[in-house]
PDB file of N, CA and C in Angstrom:
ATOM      1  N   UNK A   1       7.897   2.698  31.377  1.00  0.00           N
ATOM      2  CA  UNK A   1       9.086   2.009  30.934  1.00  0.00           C
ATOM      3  C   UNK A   1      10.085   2.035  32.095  1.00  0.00           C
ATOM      4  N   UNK A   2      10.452   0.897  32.602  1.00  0.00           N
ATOM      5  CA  UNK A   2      11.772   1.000  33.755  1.00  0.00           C
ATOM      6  C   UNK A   2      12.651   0.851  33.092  1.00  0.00           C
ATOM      7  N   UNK A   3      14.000   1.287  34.064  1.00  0.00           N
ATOM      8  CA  UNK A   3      15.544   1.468  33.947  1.00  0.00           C
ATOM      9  C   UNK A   3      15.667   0.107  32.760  1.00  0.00           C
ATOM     10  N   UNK A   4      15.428  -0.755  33.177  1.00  0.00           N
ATOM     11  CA  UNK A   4      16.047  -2.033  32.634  1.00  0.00           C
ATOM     12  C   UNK A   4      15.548  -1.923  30.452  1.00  0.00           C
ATOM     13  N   UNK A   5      14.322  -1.557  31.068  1.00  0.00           N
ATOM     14  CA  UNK A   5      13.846  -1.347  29.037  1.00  0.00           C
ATOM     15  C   UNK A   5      14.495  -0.403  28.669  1.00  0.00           C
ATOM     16  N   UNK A   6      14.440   0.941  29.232  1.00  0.00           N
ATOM     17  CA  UNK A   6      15.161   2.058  28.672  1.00  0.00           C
ATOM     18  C   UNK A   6      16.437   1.605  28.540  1.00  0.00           C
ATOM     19  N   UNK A   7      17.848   0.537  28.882  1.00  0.00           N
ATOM     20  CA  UNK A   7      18.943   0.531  29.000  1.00  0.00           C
ATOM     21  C   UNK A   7      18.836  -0.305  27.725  1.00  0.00           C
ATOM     22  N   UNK A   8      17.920  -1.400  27.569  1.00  0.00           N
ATOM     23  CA  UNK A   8      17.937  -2.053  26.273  1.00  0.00           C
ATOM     24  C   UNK A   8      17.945  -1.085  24.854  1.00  0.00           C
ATOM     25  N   UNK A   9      16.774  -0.258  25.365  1.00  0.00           N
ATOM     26  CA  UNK A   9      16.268   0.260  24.049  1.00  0.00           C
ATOM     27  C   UNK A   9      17.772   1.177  23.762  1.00  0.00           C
ATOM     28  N   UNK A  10      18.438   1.906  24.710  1.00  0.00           N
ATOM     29  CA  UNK A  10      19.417   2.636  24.414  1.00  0.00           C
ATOM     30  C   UNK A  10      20.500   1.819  23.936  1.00  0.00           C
ATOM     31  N   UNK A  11      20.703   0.106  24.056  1.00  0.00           N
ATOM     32  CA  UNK A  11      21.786  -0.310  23.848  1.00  0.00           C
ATOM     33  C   UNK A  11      21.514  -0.982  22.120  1.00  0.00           C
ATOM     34  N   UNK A  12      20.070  -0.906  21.852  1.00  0.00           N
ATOM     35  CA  UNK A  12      19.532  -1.261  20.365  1.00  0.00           C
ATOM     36  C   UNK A  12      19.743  -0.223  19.718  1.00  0.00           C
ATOM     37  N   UNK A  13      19.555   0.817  19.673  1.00  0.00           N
ATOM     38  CA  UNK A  13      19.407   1.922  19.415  1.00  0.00           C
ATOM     39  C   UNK A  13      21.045   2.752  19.061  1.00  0.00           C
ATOM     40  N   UNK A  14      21.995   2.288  19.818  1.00  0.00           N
ATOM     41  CA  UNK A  14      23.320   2.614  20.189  1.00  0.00           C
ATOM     42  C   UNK A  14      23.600   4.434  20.621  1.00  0.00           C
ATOM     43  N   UNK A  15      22.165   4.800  21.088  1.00  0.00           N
ATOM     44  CA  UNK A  15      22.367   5.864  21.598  1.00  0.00           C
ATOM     45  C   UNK A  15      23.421   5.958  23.156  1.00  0.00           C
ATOM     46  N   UNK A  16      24.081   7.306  23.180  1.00  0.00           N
ATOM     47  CA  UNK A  16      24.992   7.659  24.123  1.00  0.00           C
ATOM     48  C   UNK A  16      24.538   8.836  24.893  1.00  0.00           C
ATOM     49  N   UNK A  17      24.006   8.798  26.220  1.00  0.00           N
ATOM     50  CA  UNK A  17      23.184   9.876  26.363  1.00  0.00           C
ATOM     51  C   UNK A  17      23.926  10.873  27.594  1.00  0.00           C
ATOM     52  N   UNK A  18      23.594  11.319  28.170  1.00  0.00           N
ATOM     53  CA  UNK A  18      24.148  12.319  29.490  1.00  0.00           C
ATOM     54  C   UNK A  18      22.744  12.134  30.205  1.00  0.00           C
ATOM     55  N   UNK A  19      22.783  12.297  31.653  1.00  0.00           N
ATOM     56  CA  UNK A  19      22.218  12.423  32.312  1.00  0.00           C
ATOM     57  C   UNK A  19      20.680  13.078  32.295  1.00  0.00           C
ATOM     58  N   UNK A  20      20.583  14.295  31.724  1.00  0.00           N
ATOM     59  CA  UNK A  20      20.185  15.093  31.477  1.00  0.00           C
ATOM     60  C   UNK A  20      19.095  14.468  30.333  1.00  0.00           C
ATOM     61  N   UNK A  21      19.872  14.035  29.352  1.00  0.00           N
ATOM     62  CA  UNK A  21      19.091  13.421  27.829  1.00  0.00           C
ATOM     63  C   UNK A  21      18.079  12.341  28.325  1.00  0.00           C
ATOM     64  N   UNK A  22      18.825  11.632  28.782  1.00  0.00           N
ATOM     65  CA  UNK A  22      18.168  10.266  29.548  1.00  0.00           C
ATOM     66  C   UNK A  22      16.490  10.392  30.343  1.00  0.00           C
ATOM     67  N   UNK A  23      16.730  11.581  30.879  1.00  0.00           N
ATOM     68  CA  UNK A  23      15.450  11.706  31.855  1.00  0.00           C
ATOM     69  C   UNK A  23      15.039  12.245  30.672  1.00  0.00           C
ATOM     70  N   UNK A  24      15.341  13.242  30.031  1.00  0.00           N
ATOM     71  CA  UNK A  24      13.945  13.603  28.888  1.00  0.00           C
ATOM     72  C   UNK A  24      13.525  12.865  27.982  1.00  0.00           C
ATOM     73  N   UNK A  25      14.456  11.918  27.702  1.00  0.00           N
ATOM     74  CA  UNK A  25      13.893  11.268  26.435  1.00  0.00           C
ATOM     75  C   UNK A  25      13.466  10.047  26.910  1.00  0.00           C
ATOM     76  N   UNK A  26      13.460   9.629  28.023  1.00  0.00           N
ATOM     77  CA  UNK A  26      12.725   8.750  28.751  1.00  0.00           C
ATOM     78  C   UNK A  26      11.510   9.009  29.216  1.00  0.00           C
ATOM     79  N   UNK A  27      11.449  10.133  29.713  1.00  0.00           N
ATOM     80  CA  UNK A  27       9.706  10.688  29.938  1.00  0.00           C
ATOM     81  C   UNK A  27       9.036  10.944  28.614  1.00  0.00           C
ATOM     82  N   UNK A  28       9.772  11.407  27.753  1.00  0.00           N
ATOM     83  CA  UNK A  28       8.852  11.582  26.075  1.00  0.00           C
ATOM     84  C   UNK A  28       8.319  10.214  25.734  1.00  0.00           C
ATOM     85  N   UNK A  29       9.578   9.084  26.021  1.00  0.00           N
ATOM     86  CA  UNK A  29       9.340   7.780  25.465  1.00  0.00           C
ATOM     87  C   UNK A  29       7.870   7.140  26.496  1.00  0.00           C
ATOM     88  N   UNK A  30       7.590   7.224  27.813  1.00  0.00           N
ATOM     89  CA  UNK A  30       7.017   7.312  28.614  1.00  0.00           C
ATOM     90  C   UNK A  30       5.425   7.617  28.318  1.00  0.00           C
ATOM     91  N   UNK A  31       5.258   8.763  27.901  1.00  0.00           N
ATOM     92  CA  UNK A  31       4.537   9.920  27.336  1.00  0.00           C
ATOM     93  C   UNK A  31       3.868   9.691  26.031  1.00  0.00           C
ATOM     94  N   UNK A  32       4.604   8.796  25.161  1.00  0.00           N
ATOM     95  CA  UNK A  32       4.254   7.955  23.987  1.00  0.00           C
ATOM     96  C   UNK A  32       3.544   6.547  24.371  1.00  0.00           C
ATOM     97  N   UNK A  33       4.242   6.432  24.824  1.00  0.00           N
ATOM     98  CA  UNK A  33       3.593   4.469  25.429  1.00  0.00           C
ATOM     99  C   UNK A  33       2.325   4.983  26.014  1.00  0.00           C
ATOM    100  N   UNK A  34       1.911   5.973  26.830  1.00  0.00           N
ATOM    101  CA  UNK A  34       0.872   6.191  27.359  1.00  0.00           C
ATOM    102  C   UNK A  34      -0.649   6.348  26.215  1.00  0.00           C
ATOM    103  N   UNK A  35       0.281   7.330  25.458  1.00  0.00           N
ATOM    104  CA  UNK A  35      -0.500   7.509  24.760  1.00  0.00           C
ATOM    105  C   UNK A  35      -1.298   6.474  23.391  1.00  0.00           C
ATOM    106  N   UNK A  36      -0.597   5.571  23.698  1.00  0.00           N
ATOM    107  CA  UNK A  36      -0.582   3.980  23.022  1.00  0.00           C
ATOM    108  C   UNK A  36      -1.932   3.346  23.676  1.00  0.00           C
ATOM    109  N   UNK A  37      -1.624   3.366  25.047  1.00  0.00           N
ATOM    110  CA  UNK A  37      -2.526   2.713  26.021  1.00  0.00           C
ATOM    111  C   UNK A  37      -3.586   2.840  26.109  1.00  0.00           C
ATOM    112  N   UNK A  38      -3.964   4.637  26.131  1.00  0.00           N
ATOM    113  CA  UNK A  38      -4.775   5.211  25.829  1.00  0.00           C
ATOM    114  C   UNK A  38      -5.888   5.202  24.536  1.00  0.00           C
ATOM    115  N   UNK A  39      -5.067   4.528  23.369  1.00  0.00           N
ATOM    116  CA  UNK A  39      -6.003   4.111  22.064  1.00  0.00           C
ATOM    117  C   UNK A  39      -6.255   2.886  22.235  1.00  0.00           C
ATOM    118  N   UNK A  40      -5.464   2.294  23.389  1.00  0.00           N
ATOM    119  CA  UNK A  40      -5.638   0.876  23.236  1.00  0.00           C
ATOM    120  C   UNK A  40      -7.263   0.288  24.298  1.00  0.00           C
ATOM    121  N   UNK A  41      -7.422   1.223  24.700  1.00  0.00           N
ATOM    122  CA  UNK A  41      -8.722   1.171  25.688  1.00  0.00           C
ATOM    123  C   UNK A  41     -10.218   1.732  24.883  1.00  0.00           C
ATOM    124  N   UNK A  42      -9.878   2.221  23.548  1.00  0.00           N
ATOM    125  CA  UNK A  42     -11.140   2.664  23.007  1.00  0.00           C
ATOM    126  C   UNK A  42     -11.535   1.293  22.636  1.00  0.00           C
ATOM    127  N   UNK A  43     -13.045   1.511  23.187  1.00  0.00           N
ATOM    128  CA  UNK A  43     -14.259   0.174  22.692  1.00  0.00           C
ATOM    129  C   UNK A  43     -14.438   0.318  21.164  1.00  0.00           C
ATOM    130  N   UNK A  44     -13.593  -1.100  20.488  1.00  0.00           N
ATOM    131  CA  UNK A  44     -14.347  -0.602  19.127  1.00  0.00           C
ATOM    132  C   UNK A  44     -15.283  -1.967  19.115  1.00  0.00           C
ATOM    133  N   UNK A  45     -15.684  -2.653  19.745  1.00  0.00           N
ATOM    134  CA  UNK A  45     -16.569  -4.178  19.699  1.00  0.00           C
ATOM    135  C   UNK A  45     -17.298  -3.468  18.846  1.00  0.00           C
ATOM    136  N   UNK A  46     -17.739  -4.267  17.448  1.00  0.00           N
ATOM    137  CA  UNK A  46     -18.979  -4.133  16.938  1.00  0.00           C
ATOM    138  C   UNK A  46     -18.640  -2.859  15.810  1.00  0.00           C
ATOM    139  N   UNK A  47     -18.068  -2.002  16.179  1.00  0.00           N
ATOM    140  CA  UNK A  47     -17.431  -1.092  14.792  1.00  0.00           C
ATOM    141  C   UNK A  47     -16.702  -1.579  13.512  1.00  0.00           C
ATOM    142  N   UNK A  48     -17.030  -1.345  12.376  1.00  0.00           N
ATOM    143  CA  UNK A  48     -16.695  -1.780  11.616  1.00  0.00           C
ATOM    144  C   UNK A  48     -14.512  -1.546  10.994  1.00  0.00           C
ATOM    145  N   UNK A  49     -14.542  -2.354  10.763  1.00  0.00           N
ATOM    146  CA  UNK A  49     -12.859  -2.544  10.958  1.00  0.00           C
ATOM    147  C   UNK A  49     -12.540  -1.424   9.005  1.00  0.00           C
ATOM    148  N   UNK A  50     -11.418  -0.414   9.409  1.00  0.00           N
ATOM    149  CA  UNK A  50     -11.500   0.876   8.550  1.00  0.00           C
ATOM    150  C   UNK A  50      -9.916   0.742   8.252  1.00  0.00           C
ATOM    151  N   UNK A  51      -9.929  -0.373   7.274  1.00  0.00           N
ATOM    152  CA  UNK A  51      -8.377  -0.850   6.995  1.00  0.00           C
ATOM    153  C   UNK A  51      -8.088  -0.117   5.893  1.00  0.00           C
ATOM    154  N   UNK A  52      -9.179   0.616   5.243  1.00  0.00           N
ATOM    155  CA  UNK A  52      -9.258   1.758   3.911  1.00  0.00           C
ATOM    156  C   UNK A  52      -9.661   3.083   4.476  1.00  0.00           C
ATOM    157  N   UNK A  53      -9.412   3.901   5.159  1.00  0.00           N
ATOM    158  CA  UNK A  53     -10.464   4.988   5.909  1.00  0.00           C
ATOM    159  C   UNK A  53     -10.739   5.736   4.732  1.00  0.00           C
ATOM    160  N   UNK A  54     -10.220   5.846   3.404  1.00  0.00           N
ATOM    161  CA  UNK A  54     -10.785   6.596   2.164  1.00  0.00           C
ATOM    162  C   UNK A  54     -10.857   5.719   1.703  1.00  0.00           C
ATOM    163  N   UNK A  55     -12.409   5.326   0.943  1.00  0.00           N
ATOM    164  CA  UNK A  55     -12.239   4.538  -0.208  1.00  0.00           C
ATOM    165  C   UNK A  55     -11.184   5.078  -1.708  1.00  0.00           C
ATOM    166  N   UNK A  56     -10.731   3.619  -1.495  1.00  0.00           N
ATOM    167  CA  UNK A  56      -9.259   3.459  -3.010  1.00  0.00           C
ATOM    168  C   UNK A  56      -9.841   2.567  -4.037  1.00  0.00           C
ATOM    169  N   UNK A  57     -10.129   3.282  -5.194  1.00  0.00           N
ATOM    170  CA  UNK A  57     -10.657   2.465  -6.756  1.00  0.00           C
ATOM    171  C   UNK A  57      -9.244   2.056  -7.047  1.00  0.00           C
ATOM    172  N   UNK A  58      -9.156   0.645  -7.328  1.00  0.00           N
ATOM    173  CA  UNK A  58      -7.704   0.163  -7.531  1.00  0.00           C
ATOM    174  C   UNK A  58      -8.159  -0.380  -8.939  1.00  0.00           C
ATOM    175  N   UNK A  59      -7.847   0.707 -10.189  1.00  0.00           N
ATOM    176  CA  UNK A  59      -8.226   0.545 -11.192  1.00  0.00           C
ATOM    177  C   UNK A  59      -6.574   0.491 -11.641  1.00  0.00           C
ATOM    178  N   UNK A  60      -6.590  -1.392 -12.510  1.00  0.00           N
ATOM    179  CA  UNK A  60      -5.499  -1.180 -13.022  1.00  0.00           C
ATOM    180  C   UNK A  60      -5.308  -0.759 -14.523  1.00  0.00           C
ATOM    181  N   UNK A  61      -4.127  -0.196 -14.716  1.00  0.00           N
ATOM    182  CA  UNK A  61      -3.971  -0.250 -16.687  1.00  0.00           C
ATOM    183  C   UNK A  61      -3.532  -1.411 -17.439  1.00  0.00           C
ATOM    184  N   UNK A  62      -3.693  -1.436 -18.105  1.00  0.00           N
ATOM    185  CA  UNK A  62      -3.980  -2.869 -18.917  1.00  0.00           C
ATOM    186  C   UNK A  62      -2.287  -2.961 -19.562  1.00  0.00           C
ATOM    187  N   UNK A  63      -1.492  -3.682 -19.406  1.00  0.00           N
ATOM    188  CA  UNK A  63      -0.216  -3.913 -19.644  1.00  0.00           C
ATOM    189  C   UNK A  63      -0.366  -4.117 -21.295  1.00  0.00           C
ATOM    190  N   UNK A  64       1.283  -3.616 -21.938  1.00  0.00           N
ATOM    191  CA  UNK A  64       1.352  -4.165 -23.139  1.00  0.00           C
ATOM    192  C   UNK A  64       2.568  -4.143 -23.729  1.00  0.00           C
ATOM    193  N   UNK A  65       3.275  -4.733 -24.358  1.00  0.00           N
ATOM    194  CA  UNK A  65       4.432  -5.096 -24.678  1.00  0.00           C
ATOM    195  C   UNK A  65       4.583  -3.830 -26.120  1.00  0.00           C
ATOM    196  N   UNK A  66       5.743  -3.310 -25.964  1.00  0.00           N
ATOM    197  CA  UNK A  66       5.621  -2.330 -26.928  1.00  0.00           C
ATOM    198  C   UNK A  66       7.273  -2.764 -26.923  1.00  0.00           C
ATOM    199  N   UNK A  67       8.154  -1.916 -28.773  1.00  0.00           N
ATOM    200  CA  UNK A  67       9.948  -2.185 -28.732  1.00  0.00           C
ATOM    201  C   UNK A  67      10.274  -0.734 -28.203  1.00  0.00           C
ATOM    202  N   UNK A  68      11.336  -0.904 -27.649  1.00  0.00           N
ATOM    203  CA  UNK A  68      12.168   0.428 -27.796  1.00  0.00           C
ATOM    204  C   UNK A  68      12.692   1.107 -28.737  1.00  0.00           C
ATOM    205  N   UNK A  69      12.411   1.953 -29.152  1.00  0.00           N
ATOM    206  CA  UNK A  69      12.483   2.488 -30.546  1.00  0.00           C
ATOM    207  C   UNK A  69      13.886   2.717 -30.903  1.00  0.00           C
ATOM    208  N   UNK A  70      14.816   3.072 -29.638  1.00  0.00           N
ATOM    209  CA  UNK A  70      16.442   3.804 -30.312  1.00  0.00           C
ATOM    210  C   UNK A  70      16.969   2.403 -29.464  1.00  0.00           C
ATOM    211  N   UNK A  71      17.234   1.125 -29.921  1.00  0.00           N
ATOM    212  CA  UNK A  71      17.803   0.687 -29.059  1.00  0.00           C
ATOM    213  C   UNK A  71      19.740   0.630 -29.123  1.00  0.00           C
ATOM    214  N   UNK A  72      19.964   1.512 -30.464  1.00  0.00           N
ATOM    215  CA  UNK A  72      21.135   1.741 -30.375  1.00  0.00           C
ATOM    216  C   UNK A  72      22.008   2.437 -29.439  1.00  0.00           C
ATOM    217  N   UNK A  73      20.935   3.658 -29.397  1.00  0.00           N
ATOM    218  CA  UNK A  73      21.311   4.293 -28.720  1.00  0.00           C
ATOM    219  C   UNK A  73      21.022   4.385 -27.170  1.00  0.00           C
ATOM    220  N   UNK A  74      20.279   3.214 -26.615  1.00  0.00           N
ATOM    221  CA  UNK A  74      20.089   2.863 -25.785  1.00  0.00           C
ATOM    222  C   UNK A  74      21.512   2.177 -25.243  1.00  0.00           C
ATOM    223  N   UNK A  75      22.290   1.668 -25.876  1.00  0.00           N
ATOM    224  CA  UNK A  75      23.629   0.510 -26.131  1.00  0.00           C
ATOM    225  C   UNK A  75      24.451   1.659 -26.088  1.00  0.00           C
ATOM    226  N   UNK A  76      24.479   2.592 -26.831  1.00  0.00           N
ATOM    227  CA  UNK A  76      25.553   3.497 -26.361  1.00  0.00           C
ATOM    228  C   UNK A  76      25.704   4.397 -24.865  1.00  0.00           C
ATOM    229  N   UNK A  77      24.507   4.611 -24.480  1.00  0.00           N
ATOM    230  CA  UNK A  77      23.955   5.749 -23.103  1.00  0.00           C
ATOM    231  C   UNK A  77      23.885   4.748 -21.633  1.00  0.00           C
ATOM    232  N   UNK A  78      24.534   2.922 -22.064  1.00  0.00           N
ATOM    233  CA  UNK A  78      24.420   2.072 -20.737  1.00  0.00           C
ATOM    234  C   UNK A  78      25.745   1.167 -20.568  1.00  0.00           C
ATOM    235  N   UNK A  79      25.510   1.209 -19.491  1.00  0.00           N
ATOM    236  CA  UNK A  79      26.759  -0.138 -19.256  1.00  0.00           C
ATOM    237  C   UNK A  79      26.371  -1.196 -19.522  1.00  0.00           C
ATOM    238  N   UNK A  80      27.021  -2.570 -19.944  1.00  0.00           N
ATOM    239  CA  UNK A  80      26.635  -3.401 -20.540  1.00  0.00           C
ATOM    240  C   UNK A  80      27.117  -4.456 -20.069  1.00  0.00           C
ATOM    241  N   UNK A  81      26.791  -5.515 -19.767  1.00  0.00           N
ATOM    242  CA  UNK A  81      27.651  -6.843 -18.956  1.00  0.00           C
ATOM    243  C   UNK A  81      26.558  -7.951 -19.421  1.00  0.00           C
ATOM    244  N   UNK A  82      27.431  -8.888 -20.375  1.00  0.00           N
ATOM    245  CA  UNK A  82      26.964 -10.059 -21.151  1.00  0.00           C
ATOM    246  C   UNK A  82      25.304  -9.504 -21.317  1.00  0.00           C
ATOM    247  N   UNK A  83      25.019  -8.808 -22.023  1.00  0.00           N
ATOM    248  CA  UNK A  83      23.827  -8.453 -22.559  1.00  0.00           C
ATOM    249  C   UNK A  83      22.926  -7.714 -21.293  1.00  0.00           C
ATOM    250  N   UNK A  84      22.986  -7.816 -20.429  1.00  0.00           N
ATOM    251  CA  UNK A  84      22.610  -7.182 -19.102  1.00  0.00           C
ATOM    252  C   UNK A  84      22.602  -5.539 -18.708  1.00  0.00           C
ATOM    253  N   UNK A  85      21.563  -4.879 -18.137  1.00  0.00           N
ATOM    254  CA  UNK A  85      22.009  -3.133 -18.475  1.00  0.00           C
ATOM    255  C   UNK A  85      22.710  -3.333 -16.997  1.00  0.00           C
ATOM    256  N   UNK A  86      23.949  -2.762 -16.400  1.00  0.00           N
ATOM    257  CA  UNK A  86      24.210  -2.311 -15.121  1.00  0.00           C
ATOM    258  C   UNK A  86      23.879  -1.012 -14.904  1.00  0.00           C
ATOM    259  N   UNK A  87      22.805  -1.176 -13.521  1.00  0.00           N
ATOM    260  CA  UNK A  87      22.785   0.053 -13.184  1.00  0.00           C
ATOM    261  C   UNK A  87      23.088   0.235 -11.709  1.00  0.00           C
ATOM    262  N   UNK A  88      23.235   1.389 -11.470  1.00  0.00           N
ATOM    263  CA  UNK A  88      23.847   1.936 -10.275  1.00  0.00           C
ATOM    264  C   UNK A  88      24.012   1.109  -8.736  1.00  0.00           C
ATOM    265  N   UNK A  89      24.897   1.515  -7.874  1.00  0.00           N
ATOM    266  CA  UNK A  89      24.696   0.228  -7.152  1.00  0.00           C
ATOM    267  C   UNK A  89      23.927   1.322  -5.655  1.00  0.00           C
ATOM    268  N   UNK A  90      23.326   0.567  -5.072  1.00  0.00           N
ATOM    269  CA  UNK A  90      21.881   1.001  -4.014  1.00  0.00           C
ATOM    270  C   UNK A  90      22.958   0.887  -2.577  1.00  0.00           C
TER     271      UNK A  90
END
C-alpha cells in the first residue's frame, strides 16, 4: 500500500494518527493485503466451489395464522397511532 492509499484510507476512515501510529498501522494494513495475495495464488482450477463448507438442511416450518389471545391487553401494554403498534425508534 503507498503513501497516497494509506492517506485515502485514513481520510475515509477519518482516522487522526501520530507518526508513530501511521507506520504501525500501515505495516499491519500491509501485512493483511499480503496475506490476501497469498490466498489469492492458491490453485483451486477444477476444485469444487464450497459456498456451504457444512452442509445446511434448510428445513422450513410450515406457517400459520393463529389470534392473539389478550388483545386487550395487548392495547393497553402499546403505543398506538391510527391503529398502528409504535415501536421504538432504531
Amino acid at each position: 500500500m503507498d503513501d497516497l492509499e494509506f492517506e485515502r484510507l485514513l481520510k475515509t476512515t477519518r482516522l487522526k494518527l501520530d507518526d508513530i501510529e501511521r507506520a504501525a498501522i500501515q505495516k499491519d494494513i500491509e501485512e493483511v493485503i499480503g496475506y490476501f495475495e497469498k490466498i489469492g495464488e492458491i490453485d483451486t482450477e477444477g476444485e469444487e466451489k464450497a459456498y456451504h463448507p457444512i452442509k445446511v438442511d434448510a428445513r422450513l416450518r410450515e406457517d400459520s395464522v393463529s389470534k392473539f389471545a389478550d388483545v386487550d391487553m395487548l392495547k393497553r401494554q402499546t403505543k398506538l397511532h391510527d391503529g398502528y403498534i409504535i415501536g421504538p425508534k432504531l
